[in-house]
N, C-alpha and C. Protein backbone atom coordinates (compact mmCIF):
# COMPACT_ATOMS: atom_id res chain seq x y z
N UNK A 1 49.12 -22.48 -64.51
CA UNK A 1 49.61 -22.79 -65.85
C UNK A 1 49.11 -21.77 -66.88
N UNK A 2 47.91 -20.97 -66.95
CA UNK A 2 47.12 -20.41 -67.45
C UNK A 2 47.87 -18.73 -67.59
N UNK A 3 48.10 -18.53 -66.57
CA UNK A 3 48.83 -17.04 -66.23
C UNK A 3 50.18 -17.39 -67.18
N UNK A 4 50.86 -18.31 -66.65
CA UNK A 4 52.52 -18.73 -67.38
C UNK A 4 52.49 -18.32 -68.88
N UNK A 5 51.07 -18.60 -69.23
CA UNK A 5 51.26 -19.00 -70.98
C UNK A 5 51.12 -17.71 -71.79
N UNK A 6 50.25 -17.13 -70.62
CA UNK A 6 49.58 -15.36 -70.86
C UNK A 6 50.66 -14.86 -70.58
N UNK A 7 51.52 -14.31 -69.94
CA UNK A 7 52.27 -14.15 -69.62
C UNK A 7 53.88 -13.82 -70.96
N UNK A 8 54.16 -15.49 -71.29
CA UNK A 8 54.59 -15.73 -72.43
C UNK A 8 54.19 -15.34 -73.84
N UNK A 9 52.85 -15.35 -74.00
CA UNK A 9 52.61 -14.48 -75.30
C UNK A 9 52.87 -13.15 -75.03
N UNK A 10 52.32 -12.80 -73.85
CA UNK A 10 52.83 -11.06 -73.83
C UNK A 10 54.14 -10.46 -74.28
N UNK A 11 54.71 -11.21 -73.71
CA UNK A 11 56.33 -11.05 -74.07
C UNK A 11 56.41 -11.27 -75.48
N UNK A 12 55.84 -12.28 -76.01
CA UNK A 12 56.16 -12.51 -77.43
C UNK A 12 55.98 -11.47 -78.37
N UNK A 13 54.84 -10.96 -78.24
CA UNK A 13 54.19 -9.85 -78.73
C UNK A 13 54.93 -8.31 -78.44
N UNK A 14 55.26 -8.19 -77.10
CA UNK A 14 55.83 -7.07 -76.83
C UNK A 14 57.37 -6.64 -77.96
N UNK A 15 58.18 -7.64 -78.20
CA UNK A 15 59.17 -7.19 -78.42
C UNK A 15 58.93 -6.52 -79.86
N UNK A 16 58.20 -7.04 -80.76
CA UNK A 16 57.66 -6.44 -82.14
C UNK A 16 57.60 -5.16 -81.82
N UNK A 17 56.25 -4.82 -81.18
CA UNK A 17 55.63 -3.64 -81.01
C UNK A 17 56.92 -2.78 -80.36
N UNK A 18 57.65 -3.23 -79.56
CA UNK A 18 58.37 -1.96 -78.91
C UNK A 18 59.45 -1.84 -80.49
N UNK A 19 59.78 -2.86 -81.20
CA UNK A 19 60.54 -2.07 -82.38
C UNK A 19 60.20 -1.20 -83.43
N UNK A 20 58.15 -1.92 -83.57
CA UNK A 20 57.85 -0.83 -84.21
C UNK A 20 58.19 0.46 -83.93
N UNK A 21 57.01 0.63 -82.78
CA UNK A 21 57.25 1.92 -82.42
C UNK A 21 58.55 2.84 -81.81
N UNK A 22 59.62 2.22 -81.53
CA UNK A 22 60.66 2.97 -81.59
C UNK A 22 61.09 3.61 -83.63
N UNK A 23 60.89 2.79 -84.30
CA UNK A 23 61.06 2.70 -86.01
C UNK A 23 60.10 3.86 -86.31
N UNK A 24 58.95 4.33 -85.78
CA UNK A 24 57.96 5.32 -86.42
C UNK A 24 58.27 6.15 -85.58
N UNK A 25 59.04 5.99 -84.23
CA UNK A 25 59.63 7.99 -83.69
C UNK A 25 60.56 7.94 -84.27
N UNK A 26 61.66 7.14 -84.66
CA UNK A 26 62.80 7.69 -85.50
C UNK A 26 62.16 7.94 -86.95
N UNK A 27 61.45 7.88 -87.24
CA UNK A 27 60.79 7.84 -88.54
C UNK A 27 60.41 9.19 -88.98
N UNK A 28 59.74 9.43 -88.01
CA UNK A 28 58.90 10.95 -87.78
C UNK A 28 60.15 11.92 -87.74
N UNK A 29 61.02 11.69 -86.60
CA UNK A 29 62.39 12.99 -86.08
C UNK A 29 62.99 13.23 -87.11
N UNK A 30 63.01 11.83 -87.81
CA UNK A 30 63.68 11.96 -89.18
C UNK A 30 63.24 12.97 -90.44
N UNK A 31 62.24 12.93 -90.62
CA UNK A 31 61.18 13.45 -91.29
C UNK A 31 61.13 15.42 -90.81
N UNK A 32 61.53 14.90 -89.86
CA UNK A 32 60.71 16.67 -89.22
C UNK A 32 62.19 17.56 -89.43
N UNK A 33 63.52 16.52 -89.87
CA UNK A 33 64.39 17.11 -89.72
C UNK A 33 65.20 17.46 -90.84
N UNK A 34 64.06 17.31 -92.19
CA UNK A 34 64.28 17.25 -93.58
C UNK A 34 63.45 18.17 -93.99
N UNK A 35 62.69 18.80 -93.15
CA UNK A 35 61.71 19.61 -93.37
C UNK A 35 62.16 21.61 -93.09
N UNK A 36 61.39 22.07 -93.52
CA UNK A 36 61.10 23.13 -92.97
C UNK A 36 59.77 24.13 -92.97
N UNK A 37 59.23 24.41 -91.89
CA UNK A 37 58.12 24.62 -91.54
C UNK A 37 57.98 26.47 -91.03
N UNK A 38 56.99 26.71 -91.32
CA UNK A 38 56.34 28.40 -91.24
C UNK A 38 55.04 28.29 -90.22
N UNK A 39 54.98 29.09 -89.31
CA UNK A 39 53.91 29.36 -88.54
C UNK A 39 53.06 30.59 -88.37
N UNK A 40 51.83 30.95 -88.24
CA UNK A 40 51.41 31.81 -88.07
C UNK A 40 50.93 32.30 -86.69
N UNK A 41 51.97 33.21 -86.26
CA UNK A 41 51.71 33.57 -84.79
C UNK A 41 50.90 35.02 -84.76
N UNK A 42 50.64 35.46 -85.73
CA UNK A 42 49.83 36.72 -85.59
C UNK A 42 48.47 36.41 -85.56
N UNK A 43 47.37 37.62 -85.60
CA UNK A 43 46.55 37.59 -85.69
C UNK A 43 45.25 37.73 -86.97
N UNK A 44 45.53 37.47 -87.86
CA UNK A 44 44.88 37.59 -89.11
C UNK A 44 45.53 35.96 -90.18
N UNK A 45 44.85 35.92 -91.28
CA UNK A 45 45.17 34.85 -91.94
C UNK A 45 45.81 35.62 -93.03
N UNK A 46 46.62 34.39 -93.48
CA UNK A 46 47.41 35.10 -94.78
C UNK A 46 48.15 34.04 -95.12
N UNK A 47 48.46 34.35 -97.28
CA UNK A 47 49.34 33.09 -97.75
C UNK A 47 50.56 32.68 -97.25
N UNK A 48 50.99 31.59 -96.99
CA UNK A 48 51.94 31.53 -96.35
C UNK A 48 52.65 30.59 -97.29
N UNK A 49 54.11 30.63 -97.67
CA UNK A 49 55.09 30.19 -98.36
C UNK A 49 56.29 28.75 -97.65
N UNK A 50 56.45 27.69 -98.29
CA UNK A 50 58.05 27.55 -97.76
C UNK A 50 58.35 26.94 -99.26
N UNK A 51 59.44 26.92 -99.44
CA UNK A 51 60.14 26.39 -100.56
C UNK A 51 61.74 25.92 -100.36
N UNK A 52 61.98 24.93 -101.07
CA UNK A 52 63.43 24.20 -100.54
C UNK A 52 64.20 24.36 -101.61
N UNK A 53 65.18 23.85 -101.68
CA UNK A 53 66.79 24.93 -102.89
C UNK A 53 65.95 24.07 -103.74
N UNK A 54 65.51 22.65 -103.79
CA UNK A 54 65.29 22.24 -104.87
C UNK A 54 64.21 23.00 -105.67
N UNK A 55 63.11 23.44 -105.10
CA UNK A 55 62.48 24.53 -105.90
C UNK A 55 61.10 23.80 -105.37
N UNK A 56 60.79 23.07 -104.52
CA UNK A 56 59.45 22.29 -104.45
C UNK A 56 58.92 23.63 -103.34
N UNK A 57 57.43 24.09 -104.00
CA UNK A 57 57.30 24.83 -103.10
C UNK A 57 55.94 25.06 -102.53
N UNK A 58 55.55 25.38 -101.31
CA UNK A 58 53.96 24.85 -100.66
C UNK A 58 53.31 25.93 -100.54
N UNK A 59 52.25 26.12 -100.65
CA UNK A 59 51.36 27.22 -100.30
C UNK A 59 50.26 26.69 -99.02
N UNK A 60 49.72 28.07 -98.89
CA UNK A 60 48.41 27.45 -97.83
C UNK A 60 48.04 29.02 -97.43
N UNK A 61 46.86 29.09 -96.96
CA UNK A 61 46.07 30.29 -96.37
C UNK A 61 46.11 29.76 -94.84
N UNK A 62 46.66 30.66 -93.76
CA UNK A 62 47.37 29.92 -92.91
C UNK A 62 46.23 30.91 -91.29
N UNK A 63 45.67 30.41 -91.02
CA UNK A 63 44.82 31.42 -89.98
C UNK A 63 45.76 31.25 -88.55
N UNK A 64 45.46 32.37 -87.84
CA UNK A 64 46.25 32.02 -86.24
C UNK A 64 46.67 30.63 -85.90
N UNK A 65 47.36 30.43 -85.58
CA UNK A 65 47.92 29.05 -85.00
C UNK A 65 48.39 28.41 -86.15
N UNK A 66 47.97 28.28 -87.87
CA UNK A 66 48.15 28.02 -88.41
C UNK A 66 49.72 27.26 -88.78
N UNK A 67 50.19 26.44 -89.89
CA UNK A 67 51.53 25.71 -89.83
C UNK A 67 51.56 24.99 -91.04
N UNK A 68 52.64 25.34 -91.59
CA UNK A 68 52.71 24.63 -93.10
C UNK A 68 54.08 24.20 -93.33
N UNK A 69 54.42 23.07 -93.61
CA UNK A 69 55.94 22.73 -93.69
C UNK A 69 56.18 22.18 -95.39
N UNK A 70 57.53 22.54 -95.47
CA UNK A 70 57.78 21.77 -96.63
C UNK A 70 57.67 20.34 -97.05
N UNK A 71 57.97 20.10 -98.29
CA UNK A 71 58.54 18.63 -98.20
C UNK A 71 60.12 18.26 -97.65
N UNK A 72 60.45 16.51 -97.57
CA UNK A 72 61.68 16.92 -97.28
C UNK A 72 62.95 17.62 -98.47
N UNK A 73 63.85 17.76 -97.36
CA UNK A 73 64.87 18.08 -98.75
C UNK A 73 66.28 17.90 -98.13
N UNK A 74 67.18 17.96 -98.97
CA UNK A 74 68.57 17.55 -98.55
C UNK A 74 69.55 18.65 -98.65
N UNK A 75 69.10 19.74 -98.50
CA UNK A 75 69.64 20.70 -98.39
C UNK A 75 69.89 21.75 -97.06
N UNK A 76 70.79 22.17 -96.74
CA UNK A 76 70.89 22.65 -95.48
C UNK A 76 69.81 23.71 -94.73
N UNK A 77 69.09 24.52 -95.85
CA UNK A 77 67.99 25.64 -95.30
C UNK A 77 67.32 25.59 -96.69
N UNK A 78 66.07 26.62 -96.26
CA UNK A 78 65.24 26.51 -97.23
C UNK A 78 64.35 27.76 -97.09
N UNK A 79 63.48 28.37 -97.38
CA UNK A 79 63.16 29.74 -97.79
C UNK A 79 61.18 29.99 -97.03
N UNK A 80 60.94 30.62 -96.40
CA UNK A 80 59.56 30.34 -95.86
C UNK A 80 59.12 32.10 -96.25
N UNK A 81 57.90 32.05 -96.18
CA UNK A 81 57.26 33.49 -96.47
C UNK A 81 56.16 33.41 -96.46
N UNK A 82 55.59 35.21 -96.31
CA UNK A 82 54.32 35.31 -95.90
C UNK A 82 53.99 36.43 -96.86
N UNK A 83 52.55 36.47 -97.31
CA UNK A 83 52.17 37.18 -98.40
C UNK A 83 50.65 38.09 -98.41
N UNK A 84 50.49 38.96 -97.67
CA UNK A 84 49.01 39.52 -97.22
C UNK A 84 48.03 38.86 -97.77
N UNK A 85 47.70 38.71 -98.79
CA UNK A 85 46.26 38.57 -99.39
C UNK A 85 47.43 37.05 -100.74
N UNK A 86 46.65 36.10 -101.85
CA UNK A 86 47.14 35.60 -102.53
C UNK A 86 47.50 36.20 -104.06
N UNK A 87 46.80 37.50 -104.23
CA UNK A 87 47.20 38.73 -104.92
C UNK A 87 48.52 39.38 -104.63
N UNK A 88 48.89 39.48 -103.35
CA UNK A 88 49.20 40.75 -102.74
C UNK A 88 51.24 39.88 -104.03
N UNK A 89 51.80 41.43 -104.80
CA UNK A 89 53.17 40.77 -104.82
C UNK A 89 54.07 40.91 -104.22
N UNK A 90 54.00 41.83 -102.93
CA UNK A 90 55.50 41.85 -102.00
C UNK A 90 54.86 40.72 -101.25
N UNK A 91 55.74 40.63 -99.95
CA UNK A 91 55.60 39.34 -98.77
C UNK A 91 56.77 40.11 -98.61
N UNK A 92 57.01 39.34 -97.22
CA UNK A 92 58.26 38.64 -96.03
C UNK A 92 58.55 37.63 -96.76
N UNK A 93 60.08 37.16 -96.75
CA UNK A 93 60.48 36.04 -96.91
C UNK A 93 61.90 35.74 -96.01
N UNK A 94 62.27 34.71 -95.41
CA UNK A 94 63.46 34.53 -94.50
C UNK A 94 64.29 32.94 -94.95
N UNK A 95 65.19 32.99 -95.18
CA UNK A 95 66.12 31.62 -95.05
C UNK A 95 66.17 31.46 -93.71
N UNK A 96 65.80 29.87 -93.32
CA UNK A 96 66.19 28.88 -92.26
C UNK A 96 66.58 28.01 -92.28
N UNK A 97 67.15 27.60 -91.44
CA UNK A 97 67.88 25.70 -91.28
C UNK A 97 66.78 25.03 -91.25
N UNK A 98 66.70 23.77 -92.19
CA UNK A 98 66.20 22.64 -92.05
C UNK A 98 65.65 22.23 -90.46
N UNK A 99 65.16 21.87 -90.67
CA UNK A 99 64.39 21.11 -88.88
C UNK A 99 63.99 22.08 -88.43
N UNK A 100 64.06 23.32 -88.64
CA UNK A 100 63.33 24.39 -87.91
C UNK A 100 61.87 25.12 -88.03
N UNK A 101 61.29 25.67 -87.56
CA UNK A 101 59.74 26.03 -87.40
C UNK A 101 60.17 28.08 -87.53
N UNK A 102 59.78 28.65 -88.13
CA UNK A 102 59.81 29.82 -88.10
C UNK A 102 58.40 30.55 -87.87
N UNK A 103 58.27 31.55 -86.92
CA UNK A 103 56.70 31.86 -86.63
C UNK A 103 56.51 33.13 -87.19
N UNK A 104 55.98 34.00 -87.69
CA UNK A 104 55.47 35.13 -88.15
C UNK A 104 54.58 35.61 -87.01
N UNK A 105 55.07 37.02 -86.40
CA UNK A 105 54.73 37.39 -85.31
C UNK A 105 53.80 38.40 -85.47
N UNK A 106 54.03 39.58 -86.65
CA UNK A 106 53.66 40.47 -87.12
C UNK A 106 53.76 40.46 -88.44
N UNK A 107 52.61 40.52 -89.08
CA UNK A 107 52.62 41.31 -91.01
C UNK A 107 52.99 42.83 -91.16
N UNK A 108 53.76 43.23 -91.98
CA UNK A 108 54.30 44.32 -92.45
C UNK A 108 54.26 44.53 -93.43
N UNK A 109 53.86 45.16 -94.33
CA UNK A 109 54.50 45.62 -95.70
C UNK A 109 55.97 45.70 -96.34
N UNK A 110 56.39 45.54 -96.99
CA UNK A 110 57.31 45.82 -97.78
C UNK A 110 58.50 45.09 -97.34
N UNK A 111 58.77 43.75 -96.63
CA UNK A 111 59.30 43.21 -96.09
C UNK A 111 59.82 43.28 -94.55
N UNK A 112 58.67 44.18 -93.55
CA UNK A 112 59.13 43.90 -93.07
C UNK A 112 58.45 43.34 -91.56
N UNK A 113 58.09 42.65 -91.80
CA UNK A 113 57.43 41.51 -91.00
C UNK A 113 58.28 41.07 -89.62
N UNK A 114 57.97 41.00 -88.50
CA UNK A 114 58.51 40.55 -87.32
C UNK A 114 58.49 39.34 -87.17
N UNK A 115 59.16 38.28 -87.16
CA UNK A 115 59.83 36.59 -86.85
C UNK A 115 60.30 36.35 -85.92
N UNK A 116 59.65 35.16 -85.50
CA UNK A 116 60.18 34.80 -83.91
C UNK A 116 62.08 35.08 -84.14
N UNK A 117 62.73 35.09 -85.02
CA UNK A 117 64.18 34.75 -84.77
C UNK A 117 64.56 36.40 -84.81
N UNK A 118 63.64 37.69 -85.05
CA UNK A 118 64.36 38.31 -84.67
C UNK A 118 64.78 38.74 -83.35
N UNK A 119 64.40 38.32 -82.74
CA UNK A 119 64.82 38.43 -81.29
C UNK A 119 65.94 37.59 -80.78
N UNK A 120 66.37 36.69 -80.98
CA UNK A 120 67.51 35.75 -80.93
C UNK A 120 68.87 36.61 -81.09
């Protein structure tokens, strides 16, 4: 009788939790797909940029591995860049689609910086 009842709450309990958590991965995909995000695949640190049409725009000092995403936005692409030093006034800058991650492979001067998409 003891197992039956255990048993029965489990179930009771389970069906919540599996809606939560299906509700917080659509939550998140959702989220990641309003976004747009800059990576730092080189080797040195440096300011790193994204900004969306609406004009909201993020900074960060971004070291190897580094990753900075926008807020969301409802616009189809949005603008990411990289800037030697937080002095420095040239940078790289590239338009991307929303939901996407752009990596900075190499720093360059004068725009011209290597991005994972030039190879695509």
């Amino acid at each position: 009788m003891r197992s039956e009842w255990t048993a029965r709450r489990r179930d009771v309990h389970a069906g919540p939790m599996r809606v939560l958590f299906f509700l917080l991965l659509s939550t998140s995909a959702t989220v990641a797909e309003t976004r747009i995000c800059v990576e730092n695949g080189g080797d040195h640190t440096h300011l790193f940029t994204t900004e969306t049409r609406e004009g909201t725009r993020q900074t960060a000092m971004l070291g190897p591995g580094g990753r900075l995403c926008s807020g969301p936005t409802r616009a189809a692409d949005g603008i990411v860049g990289v800037f030697e030093t937080p002095d420095a006034l040239e940078g790289c800058g590239r338009i991307i689609p929303v939901g996407t991650t752009e990596t900075l492979l190499a720093y360059a001067e004068f725009d011209r910086c290597h991005w994972s998409t030039h190879d695509r």
